[in-house]
C-alpha atoms as a PDB file:
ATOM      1  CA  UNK A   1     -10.480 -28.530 -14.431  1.00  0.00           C
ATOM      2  CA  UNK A   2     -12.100 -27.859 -11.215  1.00  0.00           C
ATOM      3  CA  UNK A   3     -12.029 -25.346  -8.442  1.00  0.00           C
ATOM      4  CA  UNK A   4     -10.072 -27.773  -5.413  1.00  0.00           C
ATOM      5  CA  UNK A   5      -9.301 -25.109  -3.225  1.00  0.00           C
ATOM      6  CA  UNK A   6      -9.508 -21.137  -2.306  1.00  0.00           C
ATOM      7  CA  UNK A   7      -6.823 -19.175  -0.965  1.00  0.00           C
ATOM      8  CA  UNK A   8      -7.461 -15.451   0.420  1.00  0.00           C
ATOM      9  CA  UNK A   9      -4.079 -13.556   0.207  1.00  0.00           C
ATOM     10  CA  UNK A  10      -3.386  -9.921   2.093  1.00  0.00           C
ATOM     11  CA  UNK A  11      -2.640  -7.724  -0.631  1.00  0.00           C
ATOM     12  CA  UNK A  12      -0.515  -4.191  -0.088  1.00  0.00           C
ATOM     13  CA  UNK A  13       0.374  -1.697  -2.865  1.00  0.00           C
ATOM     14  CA  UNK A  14       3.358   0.141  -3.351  1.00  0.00           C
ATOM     15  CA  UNK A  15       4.152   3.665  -5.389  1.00  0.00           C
ATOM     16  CA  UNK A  16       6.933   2.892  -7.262  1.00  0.00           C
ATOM     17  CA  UNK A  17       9.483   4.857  -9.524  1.00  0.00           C
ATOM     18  CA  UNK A  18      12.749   5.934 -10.270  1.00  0.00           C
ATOM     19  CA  UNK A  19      11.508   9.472 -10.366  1.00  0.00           C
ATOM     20  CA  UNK A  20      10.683  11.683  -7.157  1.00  0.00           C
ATOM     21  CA  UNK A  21       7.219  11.701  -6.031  1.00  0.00           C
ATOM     22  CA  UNK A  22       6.523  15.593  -6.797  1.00  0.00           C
ATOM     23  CA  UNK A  23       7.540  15.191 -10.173  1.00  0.00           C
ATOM     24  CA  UNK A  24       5.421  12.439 -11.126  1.00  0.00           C
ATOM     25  CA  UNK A  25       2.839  13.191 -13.758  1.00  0.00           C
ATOM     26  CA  UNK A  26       1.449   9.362 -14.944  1.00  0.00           C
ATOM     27  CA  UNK A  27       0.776   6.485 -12.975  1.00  0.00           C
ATOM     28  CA  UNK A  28       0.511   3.209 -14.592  1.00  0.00           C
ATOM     29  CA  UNK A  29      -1.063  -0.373 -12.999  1.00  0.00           C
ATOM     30  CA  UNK A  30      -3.535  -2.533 -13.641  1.00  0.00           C
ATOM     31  CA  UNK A  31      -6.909  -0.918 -13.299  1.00  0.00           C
ATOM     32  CA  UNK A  32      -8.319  -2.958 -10.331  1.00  0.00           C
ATOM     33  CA  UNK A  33      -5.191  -2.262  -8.743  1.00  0.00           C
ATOM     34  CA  UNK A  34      -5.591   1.958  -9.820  1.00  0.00           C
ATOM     35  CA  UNK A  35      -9.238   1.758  -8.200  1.00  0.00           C
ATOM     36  CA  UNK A  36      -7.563  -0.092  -5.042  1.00  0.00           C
ATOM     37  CA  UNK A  37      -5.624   2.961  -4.309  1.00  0.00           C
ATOM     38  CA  UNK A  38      -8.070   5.265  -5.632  1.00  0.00           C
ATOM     39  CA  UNK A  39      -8.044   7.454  -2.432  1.00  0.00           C
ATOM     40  CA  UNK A  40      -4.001   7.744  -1.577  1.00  0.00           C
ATOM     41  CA  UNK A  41      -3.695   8.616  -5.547  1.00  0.00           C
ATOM     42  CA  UNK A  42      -6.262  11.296  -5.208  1.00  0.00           C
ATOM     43  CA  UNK A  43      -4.768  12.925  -2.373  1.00  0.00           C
ATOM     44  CA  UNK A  44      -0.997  12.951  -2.655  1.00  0.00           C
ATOM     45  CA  UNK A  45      -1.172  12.542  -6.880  1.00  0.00           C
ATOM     46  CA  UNK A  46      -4.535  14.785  -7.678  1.00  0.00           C
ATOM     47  CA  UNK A  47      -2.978  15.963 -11.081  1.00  0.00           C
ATOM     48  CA  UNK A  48      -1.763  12.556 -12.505  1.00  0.00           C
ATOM     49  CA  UNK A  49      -3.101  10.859 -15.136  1.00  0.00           C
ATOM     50  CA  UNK A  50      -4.055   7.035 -14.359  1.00  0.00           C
ATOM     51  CA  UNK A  51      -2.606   4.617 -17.041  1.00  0.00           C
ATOM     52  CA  UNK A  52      -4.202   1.285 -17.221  1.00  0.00           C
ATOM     53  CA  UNK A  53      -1.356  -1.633 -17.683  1.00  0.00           C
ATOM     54  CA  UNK A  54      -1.920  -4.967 -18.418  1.00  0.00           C
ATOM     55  CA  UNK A  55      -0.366  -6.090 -15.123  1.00  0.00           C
ATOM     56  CA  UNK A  56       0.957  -4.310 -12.278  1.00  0.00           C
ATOM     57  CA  UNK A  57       4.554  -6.192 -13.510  1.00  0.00           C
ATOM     58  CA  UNK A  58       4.750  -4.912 -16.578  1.00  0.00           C
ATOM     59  CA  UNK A  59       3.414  -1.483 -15.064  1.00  0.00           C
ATOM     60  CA  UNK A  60       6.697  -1.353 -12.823  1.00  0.00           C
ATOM     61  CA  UNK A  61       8.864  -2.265 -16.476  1.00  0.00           C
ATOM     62  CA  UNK A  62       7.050   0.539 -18.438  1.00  0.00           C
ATOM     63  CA  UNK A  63       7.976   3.071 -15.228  1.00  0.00           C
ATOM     64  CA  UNK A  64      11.769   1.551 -15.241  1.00  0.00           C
ATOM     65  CA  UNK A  65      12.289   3.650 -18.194  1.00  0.00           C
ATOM     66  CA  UNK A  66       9.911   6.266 -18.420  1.00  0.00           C
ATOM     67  CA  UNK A  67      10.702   9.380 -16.476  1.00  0.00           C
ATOM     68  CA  UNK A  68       8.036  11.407 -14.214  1.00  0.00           C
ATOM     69  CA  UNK A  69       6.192   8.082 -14.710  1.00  0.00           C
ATOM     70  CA  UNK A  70       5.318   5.750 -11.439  1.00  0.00           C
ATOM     71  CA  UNK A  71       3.536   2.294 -11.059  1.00  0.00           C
ATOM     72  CA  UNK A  72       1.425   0.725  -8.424  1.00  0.00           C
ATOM     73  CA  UNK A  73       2.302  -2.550  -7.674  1.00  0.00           C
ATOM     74  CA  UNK A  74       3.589  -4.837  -5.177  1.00  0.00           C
ATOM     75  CA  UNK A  75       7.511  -4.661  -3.470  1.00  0.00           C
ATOM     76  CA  UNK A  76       8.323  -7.925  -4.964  1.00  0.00           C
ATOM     77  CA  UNK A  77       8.081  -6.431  -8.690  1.00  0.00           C
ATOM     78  CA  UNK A  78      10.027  -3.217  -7.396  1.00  0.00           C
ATOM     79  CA  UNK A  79      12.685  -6.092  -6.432  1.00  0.00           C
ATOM     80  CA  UNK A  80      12.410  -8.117  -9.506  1.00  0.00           C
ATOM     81  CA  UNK A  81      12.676  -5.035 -12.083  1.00  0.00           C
ATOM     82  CA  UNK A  82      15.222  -3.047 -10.080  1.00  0.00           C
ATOM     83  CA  UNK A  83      13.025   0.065  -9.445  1.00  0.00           C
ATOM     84  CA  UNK A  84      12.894   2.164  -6.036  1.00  0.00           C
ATOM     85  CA  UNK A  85       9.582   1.977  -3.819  1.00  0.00           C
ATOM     86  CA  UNK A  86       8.950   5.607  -3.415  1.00  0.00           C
ATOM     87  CA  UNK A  87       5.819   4.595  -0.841  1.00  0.00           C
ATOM     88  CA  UNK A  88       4.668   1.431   0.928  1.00  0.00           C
ATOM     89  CA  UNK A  89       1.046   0.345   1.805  1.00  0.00           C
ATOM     90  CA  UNK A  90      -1.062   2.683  -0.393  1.00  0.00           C
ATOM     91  CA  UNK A  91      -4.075   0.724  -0.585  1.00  0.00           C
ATOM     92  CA  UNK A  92      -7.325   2.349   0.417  1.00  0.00           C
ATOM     93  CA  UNK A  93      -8.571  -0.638   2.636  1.00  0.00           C
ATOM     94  CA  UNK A  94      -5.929  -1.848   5.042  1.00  0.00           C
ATOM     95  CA  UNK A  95      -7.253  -5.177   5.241  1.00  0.00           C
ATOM     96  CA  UNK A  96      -7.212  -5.777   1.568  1.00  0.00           C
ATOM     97  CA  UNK A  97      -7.305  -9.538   0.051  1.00  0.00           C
ATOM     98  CA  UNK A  98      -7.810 -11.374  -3.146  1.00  0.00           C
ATOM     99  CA  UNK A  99      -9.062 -14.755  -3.402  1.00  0.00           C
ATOM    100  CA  UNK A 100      -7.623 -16.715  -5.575  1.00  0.00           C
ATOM    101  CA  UNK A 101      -8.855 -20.422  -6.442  1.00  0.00           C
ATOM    102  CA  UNK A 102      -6.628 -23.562  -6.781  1.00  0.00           C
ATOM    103  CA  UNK A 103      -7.632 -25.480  -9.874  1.00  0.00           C
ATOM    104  CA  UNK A 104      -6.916 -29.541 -10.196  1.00  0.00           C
ATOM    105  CA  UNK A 105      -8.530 -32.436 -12.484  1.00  0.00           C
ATOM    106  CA  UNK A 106     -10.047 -33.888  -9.769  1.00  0.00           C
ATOM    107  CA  UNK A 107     -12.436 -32.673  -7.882  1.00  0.00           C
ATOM    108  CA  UNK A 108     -12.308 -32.501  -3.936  1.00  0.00           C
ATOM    109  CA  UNK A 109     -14.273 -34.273  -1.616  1.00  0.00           C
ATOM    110  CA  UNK A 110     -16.679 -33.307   0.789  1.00  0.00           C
ATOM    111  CA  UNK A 111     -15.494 -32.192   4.033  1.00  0.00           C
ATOM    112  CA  UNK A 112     -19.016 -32.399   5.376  1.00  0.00           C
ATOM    113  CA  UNK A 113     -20.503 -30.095   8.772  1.00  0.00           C
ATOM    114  CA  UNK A 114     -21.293 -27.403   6.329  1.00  0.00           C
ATOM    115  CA  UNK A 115     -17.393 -26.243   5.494  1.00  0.00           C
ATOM    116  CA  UNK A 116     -17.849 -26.778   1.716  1.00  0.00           C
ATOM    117  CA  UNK A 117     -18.795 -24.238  -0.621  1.00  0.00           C
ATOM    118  CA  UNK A 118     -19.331 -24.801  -4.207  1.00  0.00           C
ATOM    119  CA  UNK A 119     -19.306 -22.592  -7.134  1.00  0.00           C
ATOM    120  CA  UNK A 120     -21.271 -22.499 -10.438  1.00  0.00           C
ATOM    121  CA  UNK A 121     -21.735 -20.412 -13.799  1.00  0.00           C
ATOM    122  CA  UNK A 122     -25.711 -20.081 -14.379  1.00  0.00           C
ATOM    123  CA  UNK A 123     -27.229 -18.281 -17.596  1.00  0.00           C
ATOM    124  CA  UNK A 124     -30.436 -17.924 -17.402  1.00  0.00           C
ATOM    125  CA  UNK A 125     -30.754 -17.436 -21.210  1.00  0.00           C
ATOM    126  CA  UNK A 126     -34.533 -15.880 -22.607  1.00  0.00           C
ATOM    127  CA  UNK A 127     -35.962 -16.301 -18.516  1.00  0.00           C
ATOM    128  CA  UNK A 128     -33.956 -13.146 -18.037  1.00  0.00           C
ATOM    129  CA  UNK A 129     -35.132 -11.026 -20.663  1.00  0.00           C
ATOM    130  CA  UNK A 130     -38.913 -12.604 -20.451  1.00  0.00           C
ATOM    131  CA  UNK A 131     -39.803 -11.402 -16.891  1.00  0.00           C
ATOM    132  CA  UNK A 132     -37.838  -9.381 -14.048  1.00  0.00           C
ATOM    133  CA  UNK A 133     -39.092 -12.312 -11.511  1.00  0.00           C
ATOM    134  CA  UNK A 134     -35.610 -14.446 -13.510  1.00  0.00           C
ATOM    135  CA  UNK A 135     -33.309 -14.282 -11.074  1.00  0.00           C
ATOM    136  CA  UNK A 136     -35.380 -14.912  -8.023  1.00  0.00           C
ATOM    137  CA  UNK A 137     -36.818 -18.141 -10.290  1.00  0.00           C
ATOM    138  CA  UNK A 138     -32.933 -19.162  -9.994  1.00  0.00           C
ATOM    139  CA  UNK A 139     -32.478 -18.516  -6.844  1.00  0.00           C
ATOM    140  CA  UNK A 140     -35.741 -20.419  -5.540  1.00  0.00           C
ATOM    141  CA  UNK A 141     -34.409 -24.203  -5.991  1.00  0.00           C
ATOM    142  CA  UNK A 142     -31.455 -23.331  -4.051  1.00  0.00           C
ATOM    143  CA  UNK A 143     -33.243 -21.675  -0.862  1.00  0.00           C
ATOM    144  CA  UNK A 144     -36.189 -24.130  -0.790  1.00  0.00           C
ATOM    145  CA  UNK A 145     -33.585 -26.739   0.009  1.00  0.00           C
ATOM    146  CA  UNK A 146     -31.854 -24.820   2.516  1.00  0.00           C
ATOM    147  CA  UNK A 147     -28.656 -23.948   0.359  1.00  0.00           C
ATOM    148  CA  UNK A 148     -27.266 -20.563   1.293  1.00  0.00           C
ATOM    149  CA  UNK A 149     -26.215 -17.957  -1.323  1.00  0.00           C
ATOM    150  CA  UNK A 150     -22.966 -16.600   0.156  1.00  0.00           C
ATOM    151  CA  UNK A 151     -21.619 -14.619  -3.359  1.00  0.00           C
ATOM    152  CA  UNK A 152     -23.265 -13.582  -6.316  1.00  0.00           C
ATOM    153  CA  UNK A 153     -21.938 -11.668  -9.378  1.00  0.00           C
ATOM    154  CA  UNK A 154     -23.389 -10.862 -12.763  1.00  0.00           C
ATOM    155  CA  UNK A 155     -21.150 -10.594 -16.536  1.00  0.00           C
ATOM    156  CA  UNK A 156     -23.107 -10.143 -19.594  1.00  0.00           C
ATOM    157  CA  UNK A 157     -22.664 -12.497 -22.022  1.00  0.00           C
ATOM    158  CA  UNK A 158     -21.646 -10.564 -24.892  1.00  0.00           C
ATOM    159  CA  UNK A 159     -23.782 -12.491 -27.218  1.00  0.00           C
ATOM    160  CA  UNK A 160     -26.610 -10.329 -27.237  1.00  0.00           C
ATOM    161  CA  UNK A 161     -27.808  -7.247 -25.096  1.00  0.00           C
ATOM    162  CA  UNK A 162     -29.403  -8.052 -21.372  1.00  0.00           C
ATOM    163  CA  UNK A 163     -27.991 -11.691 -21.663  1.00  0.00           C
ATOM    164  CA  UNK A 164     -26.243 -12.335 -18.245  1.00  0.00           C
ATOM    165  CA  UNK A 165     -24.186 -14.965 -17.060  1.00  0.00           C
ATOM    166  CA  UNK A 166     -23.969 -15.479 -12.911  1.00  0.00           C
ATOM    167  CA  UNK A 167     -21.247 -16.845 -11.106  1.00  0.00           C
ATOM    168  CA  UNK A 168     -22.695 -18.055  -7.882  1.00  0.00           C
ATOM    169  CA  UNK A 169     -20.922 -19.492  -4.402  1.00  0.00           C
ATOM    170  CA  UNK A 170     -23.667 -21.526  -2.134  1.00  0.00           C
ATOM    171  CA  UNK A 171     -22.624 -23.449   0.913  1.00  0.00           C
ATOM    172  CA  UNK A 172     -22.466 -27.180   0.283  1.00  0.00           C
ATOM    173  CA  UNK A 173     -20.886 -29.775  -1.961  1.00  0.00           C
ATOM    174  CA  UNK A 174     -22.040 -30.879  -5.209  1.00  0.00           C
ATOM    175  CA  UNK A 175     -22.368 -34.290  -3.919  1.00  0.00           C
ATOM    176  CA  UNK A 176     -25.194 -33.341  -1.428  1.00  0.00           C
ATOM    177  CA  UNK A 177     -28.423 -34.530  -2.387  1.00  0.00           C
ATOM    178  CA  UNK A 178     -30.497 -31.748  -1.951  1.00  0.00           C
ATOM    179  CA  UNK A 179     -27.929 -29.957  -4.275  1.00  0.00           C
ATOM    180  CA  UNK A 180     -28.463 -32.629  -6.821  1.00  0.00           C
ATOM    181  CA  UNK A 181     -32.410 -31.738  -6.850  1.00  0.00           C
ATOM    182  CA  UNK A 182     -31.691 -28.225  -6.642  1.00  0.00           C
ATOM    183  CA  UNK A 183     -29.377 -28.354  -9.801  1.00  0.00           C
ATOM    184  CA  UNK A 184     -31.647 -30.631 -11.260  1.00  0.00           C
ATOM    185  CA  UNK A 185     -35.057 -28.186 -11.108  1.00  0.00           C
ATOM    186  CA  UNK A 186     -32.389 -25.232 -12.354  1.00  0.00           C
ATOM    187  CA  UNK A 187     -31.511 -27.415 -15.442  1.00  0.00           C
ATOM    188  CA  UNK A 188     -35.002 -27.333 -16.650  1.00  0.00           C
ATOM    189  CA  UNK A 189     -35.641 -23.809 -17.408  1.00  0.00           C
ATOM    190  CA  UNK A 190     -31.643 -22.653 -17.462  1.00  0.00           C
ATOM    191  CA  UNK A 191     -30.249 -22.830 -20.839  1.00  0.00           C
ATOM    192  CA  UNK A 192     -26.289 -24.024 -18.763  1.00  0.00           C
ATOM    193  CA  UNK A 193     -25.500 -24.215 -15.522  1.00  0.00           C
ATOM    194  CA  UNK A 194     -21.354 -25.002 -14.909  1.00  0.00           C
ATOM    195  CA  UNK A 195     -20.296 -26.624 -11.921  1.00  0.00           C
ATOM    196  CA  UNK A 196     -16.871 -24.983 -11.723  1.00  0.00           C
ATOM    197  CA  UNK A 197     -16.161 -26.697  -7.884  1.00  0.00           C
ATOM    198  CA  UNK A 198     -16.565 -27.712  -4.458  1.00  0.00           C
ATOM    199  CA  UNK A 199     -13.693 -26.475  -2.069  1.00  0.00           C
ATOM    200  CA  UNK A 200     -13.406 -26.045   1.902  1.00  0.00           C
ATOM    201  CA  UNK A 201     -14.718 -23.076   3.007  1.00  0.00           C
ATOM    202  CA  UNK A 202     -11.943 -21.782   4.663  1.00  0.00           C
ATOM    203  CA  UNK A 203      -9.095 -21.013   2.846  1.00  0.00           C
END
């Protein structure tokens, strides 16, 4: 599978509950969705204990039943599972969005005048432990060809302690040729790097 596409989506939160807000003492959601409305929770819930949920659904089917208990989530689960929307649009940031990627088996084309963007897993293995100059080694392939780092975020592996993985988004399609060098110089001293897809750059 391969990333074909991305989509950036508006998303709002909700308070939602059967129970009237001043009597709500536990608020269950998802926990990016809890740190999302960090700041309404603070202010109008200060004394409420944050419940992490494995998703913001089943957060508004715990609430259904539990008294004095409330859920952040979005108006369509209120709909779906029957429970009142005590408060719309509690989201910190009122231009908040999630992007989420469209997977296929085959990979897009290029759509060429520098709209793609491709994405890639890169561990950099016993370079990162070896010497602090790691990362910049990784990035150095990329910039000498003129690729452009637009996102980068680090996970550790989980296999053993300062062991990183990096998901990276550059501008350009796989095809390119320069990327071809580029991922061809990373290959040498980077134990894997994933080509997880080239998409347009707009969503």
């Amino acid at each position: 599978m391969k990333i074909v596409a991305q989509i950036h989506t508006e998303i709002t939160y909700a308070l939602i509950s059967n129970t009237p807000l001043e009597q709500i003492g536990k608020v269950y959601s998802k926990d990016q969705s809890l740190a999302q409305c960090r700041l309404w929770l603070t202010r109008h819930l200060p004394h409420a204990q944050l419940v992490e949920a494995p998703s913001t659904s089943r957060a508004v089917q715990i609430v259904k039943d539990e008294p004095g208990a409330a859920a952040v989530a979005n108006e369509l689960a209120a709909q779906h599972h029957g429970v009142q929307i005590l408060v719309r649009n509690i989201q910190d940031k009122a231009d908040n969005t999630t992007r989420f990627f469209v997977l296929g088996k085959k990979p897009s084309g290029p759509v060429g005048g520098g709209r793609d963007m491709t994405s890639f897993l890169i561990s950099l293995g016993d370079e990162a432990s070896a010497h602090s100059g790691a990362l910049l080694k990784m990035l150095m392939p990329l910039a000498e060809r003129g690729i452009n780092l637009s996102k980068i975020e680090s996970r550790p592996s989980k296999k053993r302690p300062w062991d990183y993985y990096f998901f990276i988004d550059v501008t350009g399609h796989y095809e390119n040729p320069n990327m071809k060098e580029a991922l061809s110089e990373l290959k040498k001293f980077c134990p894997m790097v994933k080509w997880l897809g080239s998409y347009p750059a707009v969503g």
